[in-house]
Structures are given as C-alpha cells and as structure tokens.
C-alpha atoms as a PDB file:
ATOM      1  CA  UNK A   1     -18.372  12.603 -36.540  1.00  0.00           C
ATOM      2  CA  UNK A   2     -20.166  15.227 -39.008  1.00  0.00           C
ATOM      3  CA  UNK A   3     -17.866  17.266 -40.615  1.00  0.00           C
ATOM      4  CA  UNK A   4     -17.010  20.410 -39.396  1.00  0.00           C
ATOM      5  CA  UNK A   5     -18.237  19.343 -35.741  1.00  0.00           C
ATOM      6  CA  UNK A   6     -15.903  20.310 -33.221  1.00  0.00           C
ATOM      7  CA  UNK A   7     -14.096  17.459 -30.939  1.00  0.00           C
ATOM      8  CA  UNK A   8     -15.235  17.885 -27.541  1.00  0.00           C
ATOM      9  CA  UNK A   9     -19.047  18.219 -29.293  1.00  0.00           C
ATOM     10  CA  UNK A  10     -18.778  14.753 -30.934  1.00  0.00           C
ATOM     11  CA  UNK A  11     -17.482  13.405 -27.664  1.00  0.00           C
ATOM     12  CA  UNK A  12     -20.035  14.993 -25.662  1.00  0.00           C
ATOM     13  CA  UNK A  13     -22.856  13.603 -28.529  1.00  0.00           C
ATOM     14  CA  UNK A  14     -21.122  10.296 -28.381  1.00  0.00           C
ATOM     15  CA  UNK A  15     -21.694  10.272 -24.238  1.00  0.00           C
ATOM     16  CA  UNK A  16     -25.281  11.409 -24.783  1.00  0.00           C
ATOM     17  CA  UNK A  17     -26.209   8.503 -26.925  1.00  0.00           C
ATOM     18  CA  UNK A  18     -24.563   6.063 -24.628  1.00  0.00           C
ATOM     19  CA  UNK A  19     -26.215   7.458 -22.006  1.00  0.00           C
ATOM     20  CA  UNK A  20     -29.437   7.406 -23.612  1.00  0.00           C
ATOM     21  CA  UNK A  21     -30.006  11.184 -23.255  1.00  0.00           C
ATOM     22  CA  UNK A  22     -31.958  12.682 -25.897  1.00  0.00           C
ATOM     23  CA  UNK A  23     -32.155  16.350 -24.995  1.00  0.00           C
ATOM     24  CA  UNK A  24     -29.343  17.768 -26.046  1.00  0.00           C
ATOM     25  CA  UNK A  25     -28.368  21.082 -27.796  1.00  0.00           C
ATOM     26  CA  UNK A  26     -29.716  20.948 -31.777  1.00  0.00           C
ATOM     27  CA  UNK A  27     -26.795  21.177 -33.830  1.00  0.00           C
ATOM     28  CA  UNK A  28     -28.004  24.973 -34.556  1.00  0.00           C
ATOM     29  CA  UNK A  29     -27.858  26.476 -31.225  1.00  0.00           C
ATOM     30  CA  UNK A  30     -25.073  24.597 -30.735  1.00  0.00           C
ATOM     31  CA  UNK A  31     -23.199  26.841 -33.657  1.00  0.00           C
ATOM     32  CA  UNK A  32     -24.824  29.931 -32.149  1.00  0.00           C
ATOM     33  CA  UNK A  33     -23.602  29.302 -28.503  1.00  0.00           C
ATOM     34  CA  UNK A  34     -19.937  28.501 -29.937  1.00  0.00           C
ATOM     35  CA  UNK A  35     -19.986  31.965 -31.707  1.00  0.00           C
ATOM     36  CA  UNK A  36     -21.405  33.903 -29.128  1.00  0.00           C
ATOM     37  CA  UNK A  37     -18.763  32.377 -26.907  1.00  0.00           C
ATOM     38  CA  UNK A  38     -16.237  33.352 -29.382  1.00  0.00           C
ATOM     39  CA  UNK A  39     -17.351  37.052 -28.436  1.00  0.00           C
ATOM     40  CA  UNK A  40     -17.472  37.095 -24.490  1.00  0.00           C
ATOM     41  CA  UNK A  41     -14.595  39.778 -23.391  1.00  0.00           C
ATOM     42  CA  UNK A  42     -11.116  38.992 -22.293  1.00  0.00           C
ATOM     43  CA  UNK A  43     -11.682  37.460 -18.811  1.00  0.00           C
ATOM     44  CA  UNK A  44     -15.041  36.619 -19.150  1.00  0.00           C
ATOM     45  CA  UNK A  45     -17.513  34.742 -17.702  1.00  0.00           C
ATOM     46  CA  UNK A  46     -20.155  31.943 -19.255  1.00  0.00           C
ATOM     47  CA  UNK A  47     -23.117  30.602 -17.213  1.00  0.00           C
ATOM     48  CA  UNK A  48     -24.898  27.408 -18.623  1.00  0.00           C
ATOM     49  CA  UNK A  49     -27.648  26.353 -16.776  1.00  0.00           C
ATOM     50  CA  UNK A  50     -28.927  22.690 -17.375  1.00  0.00           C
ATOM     51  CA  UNK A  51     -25.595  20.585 -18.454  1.00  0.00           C
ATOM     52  CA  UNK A  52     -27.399  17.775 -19.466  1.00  0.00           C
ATOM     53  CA  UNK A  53     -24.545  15.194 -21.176  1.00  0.00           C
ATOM     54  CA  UNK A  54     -22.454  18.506 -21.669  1.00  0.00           C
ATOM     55  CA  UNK A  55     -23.605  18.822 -25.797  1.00  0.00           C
ATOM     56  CA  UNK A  56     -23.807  22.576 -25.013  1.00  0.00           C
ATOM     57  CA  UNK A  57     -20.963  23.144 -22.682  1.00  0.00           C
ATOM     58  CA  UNK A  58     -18.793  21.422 -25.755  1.00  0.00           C
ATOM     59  CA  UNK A  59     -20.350  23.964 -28.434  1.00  0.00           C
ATOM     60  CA  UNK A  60     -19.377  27.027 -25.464  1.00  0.00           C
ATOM     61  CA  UNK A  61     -15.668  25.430 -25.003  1.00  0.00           C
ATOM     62  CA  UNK A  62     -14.945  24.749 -28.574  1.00  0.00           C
ATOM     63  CA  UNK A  63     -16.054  28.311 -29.330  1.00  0.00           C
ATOM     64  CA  UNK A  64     -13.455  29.940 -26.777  1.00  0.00           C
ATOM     65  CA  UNK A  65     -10.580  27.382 -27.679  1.00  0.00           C
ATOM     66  CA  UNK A  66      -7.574  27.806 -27.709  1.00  0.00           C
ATOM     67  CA  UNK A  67      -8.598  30.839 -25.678  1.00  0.00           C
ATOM     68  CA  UNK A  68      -7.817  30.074 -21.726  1.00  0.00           C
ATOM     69  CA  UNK A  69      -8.637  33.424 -20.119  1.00  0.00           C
ATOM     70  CA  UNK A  70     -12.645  32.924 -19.731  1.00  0.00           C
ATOM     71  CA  UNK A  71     -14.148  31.339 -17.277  1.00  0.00           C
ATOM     72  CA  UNK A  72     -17.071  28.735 -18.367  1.00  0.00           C
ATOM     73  CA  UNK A  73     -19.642  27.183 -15.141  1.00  0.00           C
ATOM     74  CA  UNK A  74     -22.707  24.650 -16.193  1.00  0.00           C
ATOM     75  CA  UNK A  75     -25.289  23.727 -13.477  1.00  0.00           C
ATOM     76  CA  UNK A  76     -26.643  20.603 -13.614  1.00  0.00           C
ATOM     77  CA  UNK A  77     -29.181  19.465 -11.124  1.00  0.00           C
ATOM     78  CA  UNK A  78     -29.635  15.986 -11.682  1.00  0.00           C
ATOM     79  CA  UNK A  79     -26.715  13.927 -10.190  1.00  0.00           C
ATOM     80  CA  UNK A  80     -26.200  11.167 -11.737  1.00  0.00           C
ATOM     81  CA  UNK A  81     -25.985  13.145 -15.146  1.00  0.00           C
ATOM     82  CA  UNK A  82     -23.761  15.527 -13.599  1.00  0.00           C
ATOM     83  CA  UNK A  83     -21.349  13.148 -12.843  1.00  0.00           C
ATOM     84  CA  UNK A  84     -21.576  11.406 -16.336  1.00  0.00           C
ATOM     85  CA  UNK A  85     -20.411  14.769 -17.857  1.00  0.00           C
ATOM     86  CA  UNK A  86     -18.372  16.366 -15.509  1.00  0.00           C
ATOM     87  CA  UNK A  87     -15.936  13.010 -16.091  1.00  0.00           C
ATOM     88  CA  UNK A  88     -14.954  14.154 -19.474  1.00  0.00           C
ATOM     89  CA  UNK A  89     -11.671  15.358 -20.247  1.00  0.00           C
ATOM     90  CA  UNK A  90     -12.725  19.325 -20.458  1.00  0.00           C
ATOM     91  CA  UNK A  91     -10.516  22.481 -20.905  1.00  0.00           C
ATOM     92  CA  UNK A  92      -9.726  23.782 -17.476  1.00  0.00           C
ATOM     93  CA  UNK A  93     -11.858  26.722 -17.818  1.00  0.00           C
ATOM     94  CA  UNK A  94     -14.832  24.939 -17.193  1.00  0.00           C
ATOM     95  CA  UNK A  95     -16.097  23.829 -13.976  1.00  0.00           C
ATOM     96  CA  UNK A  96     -19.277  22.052 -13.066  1.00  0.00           C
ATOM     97  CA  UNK A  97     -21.515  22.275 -10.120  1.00  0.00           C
ATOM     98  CA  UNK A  98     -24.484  19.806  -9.147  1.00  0.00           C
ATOM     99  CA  UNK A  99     -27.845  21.549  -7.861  1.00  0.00           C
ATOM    100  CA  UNK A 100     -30.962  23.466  -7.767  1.00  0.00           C
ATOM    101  CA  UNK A 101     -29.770  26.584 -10.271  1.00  0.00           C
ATOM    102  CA  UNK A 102     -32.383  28.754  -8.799  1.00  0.00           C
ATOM    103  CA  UNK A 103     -30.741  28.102  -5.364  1.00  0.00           C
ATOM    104  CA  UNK A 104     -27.322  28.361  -6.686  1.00  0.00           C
ATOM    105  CA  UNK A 105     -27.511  31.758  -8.885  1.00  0.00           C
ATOM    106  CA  UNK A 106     -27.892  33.874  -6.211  1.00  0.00           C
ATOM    107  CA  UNK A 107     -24.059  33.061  -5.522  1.00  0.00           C
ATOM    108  CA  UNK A 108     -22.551  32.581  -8.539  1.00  0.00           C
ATOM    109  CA  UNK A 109     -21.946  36.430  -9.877  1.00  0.00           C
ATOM    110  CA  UNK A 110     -22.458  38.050 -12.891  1.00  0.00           C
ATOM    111  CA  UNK A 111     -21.729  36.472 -16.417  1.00  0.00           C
ATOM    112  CA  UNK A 112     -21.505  37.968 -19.638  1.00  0.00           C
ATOM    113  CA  UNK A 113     -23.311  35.188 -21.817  1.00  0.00           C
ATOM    114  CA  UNK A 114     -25.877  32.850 -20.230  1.00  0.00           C
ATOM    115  CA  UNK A 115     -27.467  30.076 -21.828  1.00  0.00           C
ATOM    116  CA  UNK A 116     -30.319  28.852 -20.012  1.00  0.00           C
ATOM    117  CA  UNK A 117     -31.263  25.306 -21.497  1.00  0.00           C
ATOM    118  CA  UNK A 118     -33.112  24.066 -18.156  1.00  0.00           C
ATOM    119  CA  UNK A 119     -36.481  24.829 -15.751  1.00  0.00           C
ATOM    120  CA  UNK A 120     -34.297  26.439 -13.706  1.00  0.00           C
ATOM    121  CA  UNK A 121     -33.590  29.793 -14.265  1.00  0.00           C
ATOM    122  CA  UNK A 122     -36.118  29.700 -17.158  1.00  0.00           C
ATOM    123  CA  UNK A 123     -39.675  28.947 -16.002  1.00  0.00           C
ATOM    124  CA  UNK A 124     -38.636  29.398 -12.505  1.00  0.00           C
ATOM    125  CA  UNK A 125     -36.185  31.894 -11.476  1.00  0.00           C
ATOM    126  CA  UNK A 126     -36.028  33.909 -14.332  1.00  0.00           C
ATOM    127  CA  UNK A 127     -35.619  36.802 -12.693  1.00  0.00           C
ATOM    128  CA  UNK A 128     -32.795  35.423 -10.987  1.00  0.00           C
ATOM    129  CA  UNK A 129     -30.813  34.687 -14.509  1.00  0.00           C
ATOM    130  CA  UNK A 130     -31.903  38.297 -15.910  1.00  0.00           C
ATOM    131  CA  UNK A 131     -29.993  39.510 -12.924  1.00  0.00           C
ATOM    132  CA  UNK A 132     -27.330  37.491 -13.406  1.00  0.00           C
ATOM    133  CA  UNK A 133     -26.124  39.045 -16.314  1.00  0.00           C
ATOM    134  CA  UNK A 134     -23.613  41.832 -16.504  1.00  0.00           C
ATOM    135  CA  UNK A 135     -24.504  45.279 -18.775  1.00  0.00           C
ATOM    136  CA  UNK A 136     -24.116  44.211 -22.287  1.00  0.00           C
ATOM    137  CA  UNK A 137     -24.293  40.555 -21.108  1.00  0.00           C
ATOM    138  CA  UNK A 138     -25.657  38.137 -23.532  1.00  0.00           C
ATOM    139  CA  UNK A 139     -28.752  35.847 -22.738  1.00  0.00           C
ATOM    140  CA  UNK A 140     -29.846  32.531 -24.925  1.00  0.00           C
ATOM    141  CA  UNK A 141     -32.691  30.846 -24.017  1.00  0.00           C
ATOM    142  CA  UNK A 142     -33.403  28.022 -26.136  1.00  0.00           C
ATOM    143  CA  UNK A 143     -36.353  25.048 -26.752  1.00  0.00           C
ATOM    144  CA  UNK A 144     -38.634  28.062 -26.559  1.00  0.00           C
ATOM    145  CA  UNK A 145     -41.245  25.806 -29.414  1.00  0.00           C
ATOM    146  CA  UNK A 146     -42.019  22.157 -29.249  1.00  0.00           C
ATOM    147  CA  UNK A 147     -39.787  19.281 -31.410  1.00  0.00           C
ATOM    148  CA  UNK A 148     -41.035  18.065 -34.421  1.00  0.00           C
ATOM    149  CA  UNK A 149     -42.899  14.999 -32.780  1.00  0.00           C
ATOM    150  CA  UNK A 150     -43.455  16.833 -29.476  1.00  0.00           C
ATOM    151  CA  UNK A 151     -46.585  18.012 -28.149  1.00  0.00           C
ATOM    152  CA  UNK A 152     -46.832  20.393 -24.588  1.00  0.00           C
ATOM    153  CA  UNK A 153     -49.544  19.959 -22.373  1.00  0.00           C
ATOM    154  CA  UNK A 154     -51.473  23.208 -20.897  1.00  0.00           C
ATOM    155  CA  UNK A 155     -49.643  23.810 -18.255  1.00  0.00           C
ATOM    156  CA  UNK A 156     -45.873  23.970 -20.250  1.00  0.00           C
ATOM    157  CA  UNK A 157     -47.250  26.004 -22.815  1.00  0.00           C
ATOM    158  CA  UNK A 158     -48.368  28.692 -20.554  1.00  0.00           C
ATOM    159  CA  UNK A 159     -45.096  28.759 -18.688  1.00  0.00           C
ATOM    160  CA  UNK A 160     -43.426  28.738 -22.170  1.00  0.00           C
ATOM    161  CA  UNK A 161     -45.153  31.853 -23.261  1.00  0.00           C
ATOM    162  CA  UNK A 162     -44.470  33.528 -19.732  1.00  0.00           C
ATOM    163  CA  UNK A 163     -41.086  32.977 -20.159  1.00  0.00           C
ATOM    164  CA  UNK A 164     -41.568  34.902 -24.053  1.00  0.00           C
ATOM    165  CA  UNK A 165     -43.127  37.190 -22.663  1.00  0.00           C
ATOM    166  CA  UNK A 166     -40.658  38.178 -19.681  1.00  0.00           C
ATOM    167  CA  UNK A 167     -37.808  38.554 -22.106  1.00  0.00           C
ATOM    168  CA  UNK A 168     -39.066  40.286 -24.858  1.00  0.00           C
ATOM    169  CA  UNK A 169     -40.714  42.965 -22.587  1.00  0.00           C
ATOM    170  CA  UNK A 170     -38.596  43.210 -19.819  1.00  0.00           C
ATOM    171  CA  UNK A 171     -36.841  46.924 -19.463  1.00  0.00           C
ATOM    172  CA  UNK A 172     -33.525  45.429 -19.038  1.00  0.00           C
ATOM    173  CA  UNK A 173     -33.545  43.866 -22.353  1.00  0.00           C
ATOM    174  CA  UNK A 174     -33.159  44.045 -25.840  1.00  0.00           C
ATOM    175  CA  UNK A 175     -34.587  40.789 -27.107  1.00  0.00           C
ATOM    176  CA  UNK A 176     -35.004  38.730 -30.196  1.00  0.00           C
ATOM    177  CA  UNK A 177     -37.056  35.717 -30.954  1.00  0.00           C
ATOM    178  CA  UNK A 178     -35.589  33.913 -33.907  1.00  0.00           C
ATOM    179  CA  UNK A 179     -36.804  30.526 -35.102  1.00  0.00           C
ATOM    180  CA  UNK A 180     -33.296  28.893 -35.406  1.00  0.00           C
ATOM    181  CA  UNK A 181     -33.184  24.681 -34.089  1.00  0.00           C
ATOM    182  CA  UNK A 182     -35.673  24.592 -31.136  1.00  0.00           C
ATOM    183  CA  UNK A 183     -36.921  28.160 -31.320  1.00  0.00           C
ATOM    184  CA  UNK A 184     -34.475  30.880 -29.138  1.00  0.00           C
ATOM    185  CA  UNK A 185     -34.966  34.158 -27.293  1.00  0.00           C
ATOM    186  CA  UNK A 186     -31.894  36.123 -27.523  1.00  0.00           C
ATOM    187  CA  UNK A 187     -31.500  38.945 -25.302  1.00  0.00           C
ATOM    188  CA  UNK A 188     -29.005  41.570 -24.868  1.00  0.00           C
ATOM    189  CA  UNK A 189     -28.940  43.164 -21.396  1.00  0.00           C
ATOM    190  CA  UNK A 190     -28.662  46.909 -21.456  1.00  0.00           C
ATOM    191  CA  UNK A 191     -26.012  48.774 -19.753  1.00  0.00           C
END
C-alpha cells in the first residue's frame, strides 16, 4: 500500500492486479476524482461510466467518506468484470449496474460530477453524458493521450480528437484540457 493511498483504492488496485486488469485509474486522476467528489453538493449524485476493477469508483468513495448523503452509480458493461468489482465490500452509497452506458443513460438522471473513463458515453454517446449533467455539474473525461508505451491506430485517434473537440467547444461547457496522468478534459456545465 503507497502511503497516503486510501483503503478501498489499495483494495480495488489489489483486485485489479489479481485480475490481471491493467486499465485502471493513474494514481493522478485518481486524486482529482476523490477531490472533486469531496465537492459534489449535499445529496448529490456521481455517475462513473466504465467501472473497470472499481480503481476509480474507490478514489470517488474515499473522497465522499465518511460522508453518506451522496449517491455514487458506475456502469460497467463487461460482465464478468462487473461482477469481480461489484463483490467488494463498498460504502452503501454506491451501486453498480452491468450494461451498454449509452443504452442505460438515458434513464439514469442527472448527476452533478461524471467521470467518463469508457467508449461509452465518450466516443459514442457523448451527447448523451453532456446531457446528463445537472447546471454546474462537473464532467472528467480522462485517457484523452496515449500511455507511455501506447500507440493509437487511425481510427482511435480521430475519435479521440472528436471527443476534444466536442467538449472544449460545446455551448454548454466550460472546459479545460490539462495534461495531468493520462491527459483529462474537465468540463464545467453551465447553468
């Protein structure tokens, strides 16, 4: 356990490496998720999109803890993964669903911080996740540049630079690009 790393982020780590998952939340947007957590309102909502093996639904728990009075809900599509995570011992606040999230945002409501760390709702359905978001909701979109190591072909690059694009034009939203761990795009939505 690294210093200063909150519990439920080790353990959530620890699963990924058992589990042989190797794309979760950098230590750095990790940090920035838990303290834009630690901001949402009283009786707020979160919205993470692309669970993974639940690295970044730790950093979003451990920054509302001890807090109970915010609501937390990750999307994973993959199954199997879902499962793995969703059997952790997790504050009660959060709650996981399995699916498509481009199928599934339409019915979840408004949130005031997003963090969209998966295909869904990022190169497909971004719309649907700009909508998503309440006035003066917070958006993160993350793994906006390639890992040290990692090369994109054509055709992920060009969605990668639509998605840019989208949020740092769009009239809803004040946006940032900041290149902090995997490169992020964070937006404010406008009220």
């Amino acid at each position: 356990m690294t210093p200063g790393t909150p519990y439920l982020v080790s353990v959530a780590e620890e699963r990924a490496a058992a589990a042989g998952f190797r794309r979760s939340s950098e230590p750095a947007v990790g940090r920035l998720l838990a303290a834009l957590a630690a901001a949402v309102p009283e009786g707020g909502r979160v919205l993470e999109l692309g669970t993974g093996a639940g690295v970044g639904t730790a950093w979003l728990a451990s920054g509302l803890l001890p807090r109970t009075d915010v609501t937390v809900t990750t999307v994973e599509r993959d199954p199997a993964s879902a499962a793995l995570t969703a059997g952790g011992d997790w504050p009660g606040f959060v709650a996981f669903r399995t699916g498509d999230a481009v199928e599934l945002l339409p019915e979840l409501g408004t949130f005031d911080l997003i963090f969209a760390d998966a295909q869904g709702g990022k190169q497909v359905g971004l719309d649907l996740t700009i909508a998503a978001l309440n006035p003066r909701g917070v958006l993160l979109v993350d793994d906006m540049v390639p890992a040290p190591g990692e090369t994109w072909d054509a055709g992920f690059t060009a969605r990668q630079e639509a998605v840019r694009r989208t949020l740092l034009t769009h009239e809803r939203l004040v946006a940032v690009e900041l290149s902090h761990g995997s490169g992020v795009v964070l937006a404010t939505a406008r009220p």
